[in-house]
N, C-alpha and C. Protein backbone atom coordinates (compact mmCIF):
# COMPACT_ATOMS: atom_id res chain seq x y z
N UNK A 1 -11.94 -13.16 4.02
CA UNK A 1 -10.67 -13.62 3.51
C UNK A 1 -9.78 -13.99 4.70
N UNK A 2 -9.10 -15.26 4.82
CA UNK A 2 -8.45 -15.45 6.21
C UNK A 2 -6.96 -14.64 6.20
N UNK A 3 -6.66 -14.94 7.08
CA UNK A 3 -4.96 -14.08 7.73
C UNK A 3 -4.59 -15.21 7.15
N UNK A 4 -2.96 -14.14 6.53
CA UNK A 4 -1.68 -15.34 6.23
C UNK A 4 -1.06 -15.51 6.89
N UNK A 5 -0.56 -16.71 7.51
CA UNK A 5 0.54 -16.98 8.26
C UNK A 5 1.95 -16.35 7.57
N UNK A 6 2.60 -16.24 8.56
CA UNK A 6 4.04 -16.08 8.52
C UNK A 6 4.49 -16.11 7.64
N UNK A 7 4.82 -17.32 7.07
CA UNK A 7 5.65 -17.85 6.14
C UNK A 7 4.96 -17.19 4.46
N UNK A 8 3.78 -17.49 4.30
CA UNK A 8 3.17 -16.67 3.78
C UNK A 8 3.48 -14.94 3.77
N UNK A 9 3.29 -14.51 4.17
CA UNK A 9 3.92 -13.24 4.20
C UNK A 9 5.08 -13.05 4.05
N UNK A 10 6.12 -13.52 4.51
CA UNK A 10 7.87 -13.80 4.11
C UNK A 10 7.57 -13.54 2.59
N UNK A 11 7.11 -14.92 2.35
CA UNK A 11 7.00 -15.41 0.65
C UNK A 11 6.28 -13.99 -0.19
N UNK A 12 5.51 -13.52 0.25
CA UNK A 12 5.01 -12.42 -0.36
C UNK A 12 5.44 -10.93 -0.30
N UNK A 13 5.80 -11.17 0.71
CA UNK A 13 6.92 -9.71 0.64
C UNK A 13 8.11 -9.57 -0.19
N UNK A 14 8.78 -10.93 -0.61
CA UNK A 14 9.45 -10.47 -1.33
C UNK A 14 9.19 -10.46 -3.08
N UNK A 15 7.65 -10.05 -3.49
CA UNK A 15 7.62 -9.70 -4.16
C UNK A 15 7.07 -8.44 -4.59
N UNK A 16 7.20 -7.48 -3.14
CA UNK A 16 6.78 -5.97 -2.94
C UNK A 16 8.10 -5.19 -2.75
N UNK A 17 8.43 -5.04 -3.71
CA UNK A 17 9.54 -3.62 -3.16
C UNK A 17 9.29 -2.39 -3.04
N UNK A 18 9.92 -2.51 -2.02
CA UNK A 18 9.86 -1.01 -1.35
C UNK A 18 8.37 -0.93 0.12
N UNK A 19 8.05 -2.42 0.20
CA UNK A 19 7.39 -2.28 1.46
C UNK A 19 8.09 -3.15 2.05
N UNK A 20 7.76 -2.75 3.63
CA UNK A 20 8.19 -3.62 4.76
C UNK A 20 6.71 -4.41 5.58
N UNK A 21 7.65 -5.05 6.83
CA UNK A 21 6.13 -5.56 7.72
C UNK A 21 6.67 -4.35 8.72
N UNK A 22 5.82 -4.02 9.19
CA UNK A 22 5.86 -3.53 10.47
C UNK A 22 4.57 -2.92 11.48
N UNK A 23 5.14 -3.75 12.45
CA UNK A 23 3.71 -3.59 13.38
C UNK A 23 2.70 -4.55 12.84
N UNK A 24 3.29 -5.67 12.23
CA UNK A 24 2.02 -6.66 11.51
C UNK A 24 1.61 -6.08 10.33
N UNK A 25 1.78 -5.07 10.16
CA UNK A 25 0.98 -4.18 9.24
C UNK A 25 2.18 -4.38 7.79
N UNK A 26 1.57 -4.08 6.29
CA UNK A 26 2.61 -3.42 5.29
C UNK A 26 2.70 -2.48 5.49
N UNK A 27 3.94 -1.92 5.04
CA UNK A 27 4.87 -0.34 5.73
C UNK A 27 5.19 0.07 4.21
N UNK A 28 4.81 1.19 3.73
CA UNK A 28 5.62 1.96 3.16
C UNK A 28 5.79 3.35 3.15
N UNK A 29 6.93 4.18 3.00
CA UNK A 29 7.01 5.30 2.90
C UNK A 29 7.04 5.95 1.30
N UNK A 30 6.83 6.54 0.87
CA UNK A 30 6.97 7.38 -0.78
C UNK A 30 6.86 8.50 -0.66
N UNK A 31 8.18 8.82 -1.40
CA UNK A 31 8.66 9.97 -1.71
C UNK A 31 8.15 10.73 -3.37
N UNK A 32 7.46 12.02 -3.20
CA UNK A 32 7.36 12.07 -4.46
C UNK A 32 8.08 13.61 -4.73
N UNK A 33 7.80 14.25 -6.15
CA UNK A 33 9.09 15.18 -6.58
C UNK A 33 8.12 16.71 -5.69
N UNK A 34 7.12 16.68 -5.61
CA UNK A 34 5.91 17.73 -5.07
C UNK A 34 4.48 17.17 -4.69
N UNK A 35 3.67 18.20 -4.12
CA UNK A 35 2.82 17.96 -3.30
C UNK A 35 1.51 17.22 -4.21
N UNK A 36 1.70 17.82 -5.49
CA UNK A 36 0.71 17.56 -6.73
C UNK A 36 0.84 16.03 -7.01
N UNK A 37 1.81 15.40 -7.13
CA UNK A 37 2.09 14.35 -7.65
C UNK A 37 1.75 13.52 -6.43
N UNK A 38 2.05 13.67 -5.12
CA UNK A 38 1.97 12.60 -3.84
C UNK A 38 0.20 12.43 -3.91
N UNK A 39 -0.13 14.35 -4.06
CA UNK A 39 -1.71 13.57 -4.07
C UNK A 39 -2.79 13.47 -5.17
N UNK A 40 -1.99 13.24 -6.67
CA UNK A 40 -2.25 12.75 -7.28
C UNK A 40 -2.30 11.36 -7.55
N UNK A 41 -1.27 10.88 -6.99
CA UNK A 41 -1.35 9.04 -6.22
C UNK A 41 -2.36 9.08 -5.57
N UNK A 42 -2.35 9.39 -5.00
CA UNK A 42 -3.30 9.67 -3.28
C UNK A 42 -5.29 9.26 -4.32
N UNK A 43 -5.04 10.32 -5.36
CA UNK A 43 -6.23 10.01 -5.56
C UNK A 43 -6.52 9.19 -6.34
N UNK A 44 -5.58 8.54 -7.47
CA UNK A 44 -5.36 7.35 -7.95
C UNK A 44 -5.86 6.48 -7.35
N UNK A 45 -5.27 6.25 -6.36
CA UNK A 45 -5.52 4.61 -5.70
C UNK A 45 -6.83 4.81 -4.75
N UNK A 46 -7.24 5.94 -4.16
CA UNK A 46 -8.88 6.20 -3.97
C UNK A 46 -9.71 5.24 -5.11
N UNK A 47 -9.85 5.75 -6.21
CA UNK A 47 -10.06 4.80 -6.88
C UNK A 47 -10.27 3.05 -6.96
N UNK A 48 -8.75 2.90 -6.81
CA UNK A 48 -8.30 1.28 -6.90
C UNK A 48 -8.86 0.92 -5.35
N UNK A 49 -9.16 1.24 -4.59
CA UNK A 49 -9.52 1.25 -2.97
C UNK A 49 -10.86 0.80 -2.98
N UNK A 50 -11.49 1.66 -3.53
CA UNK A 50 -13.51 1.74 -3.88
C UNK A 50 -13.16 0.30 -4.76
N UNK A 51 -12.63 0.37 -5.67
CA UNK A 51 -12.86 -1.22 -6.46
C UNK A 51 -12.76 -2.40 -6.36
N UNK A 52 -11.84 -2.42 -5.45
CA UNK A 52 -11.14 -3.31 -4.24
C UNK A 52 -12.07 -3.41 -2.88
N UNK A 53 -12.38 -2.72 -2.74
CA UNK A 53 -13.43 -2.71 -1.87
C UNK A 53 -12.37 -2.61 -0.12
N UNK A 54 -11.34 -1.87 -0.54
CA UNK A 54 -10.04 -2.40 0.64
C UNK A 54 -9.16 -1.29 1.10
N UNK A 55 -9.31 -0.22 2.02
CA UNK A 55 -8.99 1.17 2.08
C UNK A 55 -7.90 0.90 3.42
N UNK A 56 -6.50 2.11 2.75
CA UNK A 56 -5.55 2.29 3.68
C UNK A 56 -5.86 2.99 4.80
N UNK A 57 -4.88 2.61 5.59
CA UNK A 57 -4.48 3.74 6.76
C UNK A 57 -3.26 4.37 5.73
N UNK A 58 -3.46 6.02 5.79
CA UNK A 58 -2.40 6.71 4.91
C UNK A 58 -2.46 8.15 5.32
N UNK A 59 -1.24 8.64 5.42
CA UNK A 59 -1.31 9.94 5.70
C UNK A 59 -0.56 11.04 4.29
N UNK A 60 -0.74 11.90 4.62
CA UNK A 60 0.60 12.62 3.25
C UNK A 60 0.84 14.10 3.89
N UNK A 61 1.93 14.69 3.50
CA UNK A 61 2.77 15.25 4.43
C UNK A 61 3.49 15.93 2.98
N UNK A 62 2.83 17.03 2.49
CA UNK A 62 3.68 17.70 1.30
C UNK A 62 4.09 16.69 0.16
N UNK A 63 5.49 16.61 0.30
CA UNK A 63 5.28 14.94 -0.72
C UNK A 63 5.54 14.05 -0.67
N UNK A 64 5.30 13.40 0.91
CA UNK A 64 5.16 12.13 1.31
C UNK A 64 4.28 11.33 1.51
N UNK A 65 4.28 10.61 1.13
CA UNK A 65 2.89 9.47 1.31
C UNK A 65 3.47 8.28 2.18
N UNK A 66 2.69 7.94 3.57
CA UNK A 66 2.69 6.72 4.40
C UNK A 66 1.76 6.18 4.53
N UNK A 67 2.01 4.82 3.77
CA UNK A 67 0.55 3.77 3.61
C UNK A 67 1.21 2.71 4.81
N UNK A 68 -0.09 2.02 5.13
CA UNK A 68 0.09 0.95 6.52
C UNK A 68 -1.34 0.43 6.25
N UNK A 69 -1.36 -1.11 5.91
CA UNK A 69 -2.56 -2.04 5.40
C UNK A 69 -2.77 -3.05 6.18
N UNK A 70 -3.74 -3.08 6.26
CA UNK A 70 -4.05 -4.68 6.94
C UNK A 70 -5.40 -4.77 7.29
N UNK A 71 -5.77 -5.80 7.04
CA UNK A 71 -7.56 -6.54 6.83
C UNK A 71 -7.74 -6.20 8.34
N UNK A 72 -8.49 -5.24 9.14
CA UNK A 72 -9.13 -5.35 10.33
C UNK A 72 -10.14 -6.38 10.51
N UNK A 73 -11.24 -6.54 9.82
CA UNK A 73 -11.91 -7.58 9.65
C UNK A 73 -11.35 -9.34 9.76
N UNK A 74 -10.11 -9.55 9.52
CA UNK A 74 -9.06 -10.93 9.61
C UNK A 74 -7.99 -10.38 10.46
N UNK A 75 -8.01 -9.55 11.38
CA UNK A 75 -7.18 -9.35 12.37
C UNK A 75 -5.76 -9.55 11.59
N UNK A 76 -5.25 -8.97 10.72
CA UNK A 76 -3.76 -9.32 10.37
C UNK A 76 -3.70 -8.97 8.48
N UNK A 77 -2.77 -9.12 7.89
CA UNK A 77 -2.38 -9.33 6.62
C UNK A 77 -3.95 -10.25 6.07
N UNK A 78 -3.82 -10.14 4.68
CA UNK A 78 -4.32 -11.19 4.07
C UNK A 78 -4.38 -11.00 2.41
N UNK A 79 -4.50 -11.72 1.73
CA UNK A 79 -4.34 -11.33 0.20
C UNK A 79 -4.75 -10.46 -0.31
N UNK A 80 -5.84 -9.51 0.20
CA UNK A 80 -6.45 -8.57 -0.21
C UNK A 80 -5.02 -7.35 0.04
N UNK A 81 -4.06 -7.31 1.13
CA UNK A 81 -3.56 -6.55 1.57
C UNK A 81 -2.28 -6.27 0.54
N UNK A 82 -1.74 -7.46 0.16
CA UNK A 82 -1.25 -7.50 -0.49
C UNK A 82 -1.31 -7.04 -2.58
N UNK A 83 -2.36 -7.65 -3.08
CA UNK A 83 -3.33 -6.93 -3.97
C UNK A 83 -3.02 -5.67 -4.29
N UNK A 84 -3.55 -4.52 -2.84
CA UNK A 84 -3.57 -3.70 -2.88
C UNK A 84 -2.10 -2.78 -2.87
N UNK A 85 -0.71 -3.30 -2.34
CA UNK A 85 -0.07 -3.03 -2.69
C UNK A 85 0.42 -3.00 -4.09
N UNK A 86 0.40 -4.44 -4.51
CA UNK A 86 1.07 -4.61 -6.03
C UNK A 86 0.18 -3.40 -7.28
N UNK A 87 -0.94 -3.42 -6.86
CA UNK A 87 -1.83 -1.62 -7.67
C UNK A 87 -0.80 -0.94 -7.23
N UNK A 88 -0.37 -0.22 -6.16
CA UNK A 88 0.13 0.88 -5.48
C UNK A 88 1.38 0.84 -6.35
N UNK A 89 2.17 -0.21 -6.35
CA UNK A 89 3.42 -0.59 -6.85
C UNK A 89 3.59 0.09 -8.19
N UNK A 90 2.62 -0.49 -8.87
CA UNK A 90 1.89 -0.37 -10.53
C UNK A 90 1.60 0.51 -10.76
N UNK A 91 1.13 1.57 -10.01
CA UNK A 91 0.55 2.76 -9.69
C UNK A 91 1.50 3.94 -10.50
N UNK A 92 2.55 3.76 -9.30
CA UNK A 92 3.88 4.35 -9.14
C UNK A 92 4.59 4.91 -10.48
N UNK A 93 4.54 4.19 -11.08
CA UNK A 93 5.54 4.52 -12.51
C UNK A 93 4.69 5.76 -13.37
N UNK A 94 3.16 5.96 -13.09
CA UNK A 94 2.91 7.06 -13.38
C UNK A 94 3.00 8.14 -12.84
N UNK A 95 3.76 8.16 -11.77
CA UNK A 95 3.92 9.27 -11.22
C UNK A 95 5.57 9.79 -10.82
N UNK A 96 6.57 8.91 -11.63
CA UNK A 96 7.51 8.53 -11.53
C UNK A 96 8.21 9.71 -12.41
N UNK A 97 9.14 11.03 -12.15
CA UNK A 97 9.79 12.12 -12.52
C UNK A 97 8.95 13.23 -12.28
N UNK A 98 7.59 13.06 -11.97
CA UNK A 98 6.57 14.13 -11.29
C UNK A 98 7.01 15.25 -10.67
């Protein structure tokens, strides 16, 4: 899958809220209400990852979750990276008062 340019990414970020770019990479931080619920996401999107065939850099920290994406294979962003956010996004609302 190739890297998106710039402008491309502009354009696509703003239909991710609550991620940023940073470091080239998508940035997000999530906050959840306890440790159950952060890694109950956590194993959610394990899931969506294997199906996708497209796995984060992510850490979790009680009930924080920090995801950071990007195609190593295309050196940069690419639609897959994105994809995988808008699941994450989608994700979210089930775990939303947790």
């Amino acid at each position: 899958m190739p890297r998106l340019e710039s402008d491309a990414i502009s354009a696509a970020l703003t239909e991710l809220p609550g991620w940023t770019l940073r470091d080239g990479k998508l940035y997000r931080v999530i906050v959840f209400k306890d440790f159950a619920a952060a890694f109950g996401f956590m194993s959610s999107m394990a899931l969506v990852s294997e199906k996708q065939d497209h796995h984060p850099d992510w850490s979790n920290t009680y009930n924080r979750v920090t995801i950071e994406l990007s195609s190593h294979d295309a050196g940069g962003l690419t639609e897959r990276d994105f994809r995988w956010a808008k699941a994450a996004n989608a994700r979210l609302a089930m775990f939303a008062g947790q």
